[in-house]
C-alpha atoms as a PDB file:
ATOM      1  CA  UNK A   1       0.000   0.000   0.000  1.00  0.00           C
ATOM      2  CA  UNK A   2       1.598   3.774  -0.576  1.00  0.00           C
ATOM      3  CA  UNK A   3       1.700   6.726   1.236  1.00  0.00           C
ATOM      4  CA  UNK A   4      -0.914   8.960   0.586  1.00  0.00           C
ATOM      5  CA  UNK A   5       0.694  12.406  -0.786  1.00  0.00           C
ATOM      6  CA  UNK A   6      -0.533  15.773  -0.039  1.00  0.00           C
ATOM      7  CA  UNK A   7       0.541  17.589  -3.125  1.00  0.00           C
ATOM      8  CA  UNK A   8       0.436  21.210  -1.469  1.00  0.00           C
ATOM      9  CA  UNK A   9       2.820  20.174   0.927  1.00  0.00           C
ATOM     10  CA  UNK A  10       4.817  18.967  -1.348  1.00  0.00           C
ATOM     11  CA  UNK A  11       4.845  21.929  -3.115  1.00  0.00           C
ATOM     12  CA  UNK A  12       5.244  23.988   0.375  1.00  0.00           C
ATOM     13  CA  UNK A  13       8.225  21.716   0.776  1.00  0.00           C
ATOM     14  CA  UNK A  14       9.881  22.275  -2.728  1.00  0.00           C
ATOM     15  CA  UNK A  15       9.073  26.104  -2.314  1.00  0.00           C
ATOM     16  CA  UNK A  16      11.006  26.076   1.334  1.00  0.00           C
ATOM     17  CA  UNK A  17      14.115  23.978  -0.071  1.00  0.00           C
ATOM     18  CA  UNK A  18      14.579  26.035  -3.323  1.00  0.00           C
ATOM     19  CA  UNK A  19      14.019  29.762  -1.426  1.00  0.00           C
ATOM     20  CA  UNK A  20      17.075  29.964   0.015  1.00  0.00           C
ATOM     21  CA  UNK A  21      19.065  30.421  -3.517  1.00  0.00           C
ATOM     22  CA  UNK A  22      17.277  33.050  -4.958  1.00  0.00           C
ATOM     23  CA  UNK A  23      19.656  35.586  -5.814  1.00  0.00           C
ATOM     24  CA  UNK A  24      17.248  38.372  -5.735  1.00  0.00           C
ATOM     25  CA  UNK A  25      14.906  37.134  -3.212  1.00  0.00           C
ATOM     26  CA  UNK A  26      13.388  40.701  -2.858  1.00  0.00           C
ATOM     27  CA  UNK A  27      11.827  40.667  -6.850  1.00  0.00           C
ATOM     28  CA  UNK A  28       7.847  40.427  -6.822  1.00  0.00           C
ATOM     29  CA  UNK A  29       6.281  37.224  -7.465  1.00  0.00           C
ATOM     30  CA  UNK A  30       5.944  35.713 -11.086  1.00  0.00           C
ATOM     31  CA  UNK A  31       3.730  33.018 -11.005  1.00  0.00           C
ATOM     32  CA  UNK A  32       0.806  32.067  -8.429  1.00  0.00           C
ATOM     33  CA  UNK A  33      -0.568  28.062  -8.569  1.00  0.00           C
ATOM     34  CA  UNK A  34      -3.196  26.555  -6.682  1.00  0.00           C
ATOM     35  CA  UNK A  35      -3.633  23.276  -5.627  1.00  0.00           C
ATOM     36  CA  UNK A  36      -7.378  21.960  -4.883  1.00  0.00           C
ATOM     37  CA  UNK A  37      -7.727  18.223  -3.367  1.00  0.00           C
ATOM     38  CA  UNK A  38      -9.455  16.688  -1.201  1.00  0.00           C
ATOM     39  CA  UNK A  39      -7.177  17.877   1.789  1.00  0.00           C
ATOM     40  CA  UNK A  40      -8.155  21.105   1.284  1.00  0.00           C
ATOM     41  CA  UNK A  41      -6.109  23.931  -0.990  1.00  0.00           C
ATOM     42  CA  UNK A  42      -3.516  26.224  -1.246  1.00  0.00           C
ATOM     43  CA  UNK A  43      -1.965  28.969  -3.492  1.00  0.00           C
ATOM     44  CA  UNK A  44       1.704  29.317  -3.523  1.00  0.00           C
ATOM     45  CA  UNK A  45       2.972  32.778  -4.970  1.00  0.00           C
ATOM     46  CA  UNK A  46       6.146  31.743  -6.289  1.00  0.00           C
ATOM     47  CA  UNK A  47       9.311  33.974  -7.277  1.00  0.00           C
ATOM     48  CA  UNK A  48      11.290  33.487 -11.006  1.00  0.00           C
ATOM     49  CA  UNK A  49      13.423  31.182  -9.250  1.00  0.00           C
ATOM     50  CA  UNK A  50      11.381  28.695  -7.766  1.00  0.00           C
ATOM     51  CA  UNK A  51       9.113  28.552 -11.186  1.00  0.00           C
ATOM     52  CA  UNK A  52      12.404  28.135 -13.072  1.00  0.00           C
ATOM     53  CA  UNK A  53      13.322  25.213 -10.453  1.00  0.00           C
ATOM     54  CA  UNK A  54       9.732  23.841 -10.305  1.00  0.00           C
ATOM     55  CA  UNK A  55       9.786  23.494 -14.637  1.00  0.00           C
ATOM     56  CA  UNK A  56      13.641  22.513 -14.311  1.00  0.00           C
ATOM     57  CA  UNK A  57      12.207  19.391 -11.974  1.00  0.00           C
ATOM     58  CA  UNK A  58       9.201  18.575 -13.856  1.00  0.00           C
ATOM     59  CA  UNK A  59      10.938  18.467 -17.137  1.00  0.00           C
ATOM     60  CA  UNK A  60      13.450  16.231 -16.172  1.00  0.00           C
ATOM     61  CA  UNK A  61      11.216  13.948 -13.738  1.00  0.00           C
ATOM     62  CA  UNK A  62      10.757  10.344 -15.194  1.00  0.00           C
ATOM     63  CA  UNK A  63       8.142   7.996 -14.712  1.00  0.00           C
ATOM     64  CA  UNK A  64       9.455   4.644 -12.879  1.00  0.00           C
ATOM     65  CA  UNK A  65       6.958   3.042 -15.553  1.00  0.00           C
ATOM     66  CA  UNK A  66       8.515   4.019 -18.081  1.00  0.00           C
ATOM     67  CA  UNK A  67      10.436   1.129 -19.687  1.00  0.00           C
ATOM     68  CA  UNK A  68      10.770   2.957 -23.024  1.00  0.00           C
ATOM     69  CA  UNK A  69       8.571   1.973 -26.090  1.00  0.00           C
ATOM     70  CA  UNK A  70       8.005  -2.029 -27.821  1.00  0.00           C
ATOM     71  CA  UNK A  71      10.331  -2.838 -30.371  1.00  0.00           C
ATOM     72  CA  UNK A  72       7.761  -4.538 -32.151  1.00  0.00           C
ATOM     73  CA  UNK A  73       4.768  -2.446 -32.021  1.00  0.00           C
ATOM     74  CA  UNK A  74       6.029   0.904 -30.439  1.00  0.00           C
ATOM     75  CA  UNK A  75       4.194   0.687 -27.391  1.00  0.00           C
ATOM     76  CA  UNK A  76       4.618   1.895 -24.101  1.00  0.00           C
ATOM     77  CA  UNK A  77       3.440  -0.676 -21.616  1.00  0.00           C
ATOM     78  CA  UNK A  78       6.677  -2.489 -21.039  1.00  0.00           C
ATOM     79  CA  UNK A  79       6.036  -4.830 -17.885  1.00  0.00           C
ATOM     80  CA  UNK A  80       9.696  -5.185 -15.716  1.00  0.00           C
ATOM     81  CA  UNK A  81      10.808  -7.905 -17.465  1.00  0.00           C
ATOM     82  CA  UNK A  82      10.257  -6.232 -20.489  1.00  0.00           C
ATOM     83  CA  UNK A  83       7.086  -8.213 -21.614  1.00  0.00           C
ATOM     84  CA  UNK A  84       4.965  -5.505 -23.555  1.00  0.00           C
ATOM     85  CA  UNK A  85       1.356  -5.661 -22.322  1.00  0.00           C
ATOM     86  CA  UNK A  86       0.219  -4.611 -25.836  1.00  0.00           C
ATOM     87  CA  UNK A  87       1.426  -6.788 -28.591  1.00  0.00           C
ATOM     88  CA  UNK A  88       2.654  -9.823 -26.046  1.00  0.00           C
ATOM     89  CA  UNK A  89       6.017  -9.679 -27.574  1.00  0.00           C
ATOM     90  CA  UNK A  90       9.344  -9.309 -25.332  1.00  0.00           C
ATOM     91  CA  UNK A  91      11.575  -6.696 -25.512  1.00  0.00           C
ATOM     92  CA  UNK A  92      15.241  -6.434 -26.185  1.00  0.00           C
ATOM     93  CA  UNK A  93      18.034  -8.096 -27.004  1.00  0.00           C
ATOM     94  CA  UNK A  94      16.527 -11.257 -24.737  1.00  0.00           C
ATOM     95  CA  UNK A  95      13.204 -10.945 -26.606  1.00  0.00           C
ATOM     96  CA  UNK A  96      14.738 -11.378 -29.763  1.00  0.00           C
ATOM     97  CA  UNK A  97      16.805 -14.407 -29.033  1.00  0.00           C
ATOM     98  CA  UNK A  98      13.986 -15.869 -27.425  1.00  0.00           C
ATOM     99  CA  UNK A  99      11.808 -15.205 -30.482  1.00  0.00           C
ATOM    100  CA  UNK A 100      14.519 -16.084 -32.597  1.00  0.00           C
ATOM    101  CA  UNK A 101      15.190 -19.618 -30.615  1.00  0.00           C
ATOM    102  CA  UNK A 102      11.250 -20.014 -30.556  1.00  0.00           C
ATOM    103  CA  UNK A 103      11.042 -19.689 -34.147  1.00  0.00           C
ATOM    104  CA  UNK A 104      14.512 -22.342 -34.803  1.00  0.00           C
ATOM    105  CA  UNK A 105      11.814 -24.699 -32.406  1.00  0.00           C
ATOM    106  CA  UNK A 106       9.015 -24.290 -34.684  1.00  0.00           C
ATOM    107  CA  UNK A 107      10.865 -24.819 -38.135  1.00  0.00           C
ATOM    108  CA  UNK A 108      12.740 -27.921 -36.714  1.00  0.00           C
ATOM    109  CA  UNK A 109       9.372 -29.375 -34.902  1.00  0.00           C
ATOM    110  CA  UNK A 110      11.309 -29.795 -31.834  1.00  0.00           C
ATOM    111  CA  UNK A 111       9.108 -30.267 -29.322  1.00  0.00           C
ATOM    112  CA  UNK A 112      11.892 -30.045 -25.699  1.00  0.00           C
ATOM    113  CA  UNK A 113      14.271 -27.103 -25.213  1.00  0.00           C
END
């Protein structure tokens, strides 16, 4: 089971850690965002710096999902062994010997490994 998150602390969180390093901390806010769940909400006024930080760290944030796309059909529902939940096919060098040894089986009518 996970954690619950309570995105506007987390944002309260990433405002407090980034802050400190604005080199003109006294410049008038750029950006306001608010955040409506079911924990309530919040609007954060945030500076050029943090919004350049926030962007910076959702740009470059990857999903732990993400196993890149199929090889054989170009999807993106890799499983973690690299078995795509689309087309059924494996992934990868291993998917391709595998296919390739499955295929060496098939033509030879061998029916053990």
């Amino acid at each position: 089971m996970t954690t619950p998150l309570d995105p506007a602390a987390v944002i309260a969180a990433f405002i407090d850690r980034v802050s400190p390093y604005n080199p003109h901390p006294d410049v008038a806010p750029v950006a306001v965002i608010g955040v409506r769940t079911a924990l309530g909400e919040d609007v954060f006024t945030l500076s050029d710096h943090v919004i350049r930080a926030m962007c910076r760290a959702l740009e470059s944030y990857r999903d732990p999902e993400d196993r890149g796309n199929c090889s054989n059909c170009g999807g993106r529902h890799l499983d973690e062994n690299l078995h795509c939940r689309d087309c059924g096919q494996l992934h990868g060098i291993l998917g391709q010997v595998m296919a390739e040894h499955a295929r060496r089986v098939a033509a030879t009518g061998e029916d053990s490994p």
